[in-house]
C-alpha atoms as a PDB file:
ATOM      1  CA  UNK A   1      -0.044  -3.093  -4.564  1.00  0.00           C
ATOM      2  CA  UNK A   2       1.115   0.468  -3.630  1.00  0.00           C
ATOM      3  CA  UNK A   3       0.945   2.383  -0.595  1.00  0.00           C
ATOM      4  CA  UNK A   4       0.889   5.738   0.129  1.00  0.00           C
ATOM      5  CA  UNK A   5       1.239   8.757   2.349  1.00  0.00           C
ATOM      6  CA  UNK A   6      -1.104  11.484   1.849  1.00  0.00           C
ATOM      7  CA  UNK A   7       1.159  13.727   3.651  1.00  0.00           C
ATOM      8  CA  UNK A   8       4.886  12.930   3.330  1.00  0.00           C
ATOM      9  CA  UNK A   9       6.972  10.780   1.237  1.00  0.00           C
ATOM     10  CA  UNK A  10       6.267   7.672   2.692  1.00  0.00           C
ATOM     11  CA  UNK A  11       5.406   4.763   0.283  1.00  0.00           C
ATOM     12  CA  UNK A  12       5.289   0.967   0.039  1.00  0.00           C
ATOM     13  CA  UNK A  13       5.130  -1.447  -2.972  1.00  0.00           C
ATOM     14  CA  UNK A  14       4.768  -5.257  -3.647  1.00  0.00           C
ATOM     15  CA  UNK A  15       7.307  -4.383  -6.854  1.00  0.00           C
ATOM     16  CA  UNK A  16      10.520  -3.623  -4.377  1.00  0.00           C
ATOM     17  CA  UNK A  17       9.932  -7.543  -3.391  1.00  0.00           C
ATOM     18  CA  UNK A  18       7.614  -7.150  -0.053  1.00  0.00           C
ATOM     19  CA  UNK A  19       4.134  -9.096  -0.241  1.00  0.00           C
ATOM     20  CA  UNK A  20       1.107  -7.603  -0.205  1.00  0.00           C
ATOM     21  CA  UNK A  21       0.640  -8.544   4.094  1.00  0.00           C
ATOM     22  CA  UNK A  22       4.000  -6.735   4.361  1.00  0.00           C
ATOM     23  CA  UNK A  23       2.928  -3.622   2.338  1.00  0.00           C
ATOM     24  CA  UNK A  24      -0.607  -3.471   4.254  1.00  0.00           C
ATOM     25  CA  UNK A  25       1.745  -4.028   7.832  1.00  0.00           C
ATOM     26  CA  UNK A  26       4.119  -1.141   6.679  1.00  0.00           C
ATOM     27  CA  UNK A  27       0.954   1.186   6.195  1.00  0.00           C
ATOM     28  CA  UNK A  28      -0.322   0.449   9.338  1.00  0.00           C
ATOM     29  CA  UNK A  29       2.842   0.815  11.241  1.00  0.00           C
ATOM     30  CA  UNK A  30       3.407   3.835   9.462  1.00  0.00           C
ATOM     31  CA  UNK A  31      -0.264   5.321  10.172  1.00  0.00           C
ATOM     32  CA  UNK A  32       0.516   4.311  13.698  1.00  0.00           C
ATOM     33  CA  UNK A  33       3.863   6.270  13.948  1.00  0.00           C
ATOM     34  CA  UNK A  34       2.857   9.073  12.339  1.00  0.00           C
ATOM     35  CA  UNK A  35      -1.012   9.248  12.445  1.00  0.00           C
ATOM     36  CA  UNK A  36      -0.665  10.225   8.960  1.00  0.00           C
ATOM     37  CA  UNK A  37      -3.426   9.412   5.971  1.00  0.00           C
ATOM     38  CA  UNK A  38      -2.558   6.287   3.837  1.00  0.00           C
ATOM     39  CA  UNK A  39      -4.363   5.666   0.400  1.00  0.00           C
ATOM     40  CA  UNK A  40      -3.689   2.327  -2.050  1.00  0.00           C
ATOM     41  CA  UNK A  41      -3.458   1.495  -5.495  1.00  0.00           C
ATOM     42  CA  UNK A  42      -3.331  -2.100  -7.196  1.00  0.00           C
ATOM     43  CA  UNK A  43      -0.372  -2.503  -9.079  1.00  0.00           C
ATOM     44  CA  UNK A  44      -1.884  -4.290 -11.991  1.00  0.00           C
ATOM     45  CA  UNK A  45      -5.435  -3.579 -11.645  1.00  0.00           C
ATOM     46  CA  UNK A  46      -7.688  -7.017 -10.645  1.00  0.00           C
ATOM     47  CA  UNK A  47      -8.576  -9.391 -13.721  1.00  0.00           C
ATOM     48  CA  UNK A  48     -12.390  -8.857 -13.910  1.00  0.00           C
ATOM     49  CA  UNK A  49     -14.131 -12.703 -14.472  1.00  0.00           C
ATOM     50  CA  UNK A  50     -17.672 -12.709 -16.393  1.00  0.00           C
ATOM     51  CA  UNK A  51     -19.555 -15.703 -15.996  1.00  0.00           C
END
């Protein structure tokens, strides 16, 4: 999962070791801070399952 400002050069990733809860806390406390726009991307994308 990555996290990102839409406005400055903020960002947050599950690949520097953080879990996703701690990426999704980080974007809030940053939104919070800042009152700036955060956006997401799955790092991989989900597996889809067909039944």
């Amino acid at each position: 999962m990555h996290k990102y400002c839409l406005e400055c050069d903020w960002h947050a990733n599950t690949e520097d070791g953080c879990t996703p809860e701690e990426v999704s806390k980080r974007a809030i406390d940053h939104f919070v801070e800042t009152g700036h726009a955060v956006d997401s991307i799955r790092l991989p994308p989900p597996v889809v399952i067909e039944n």
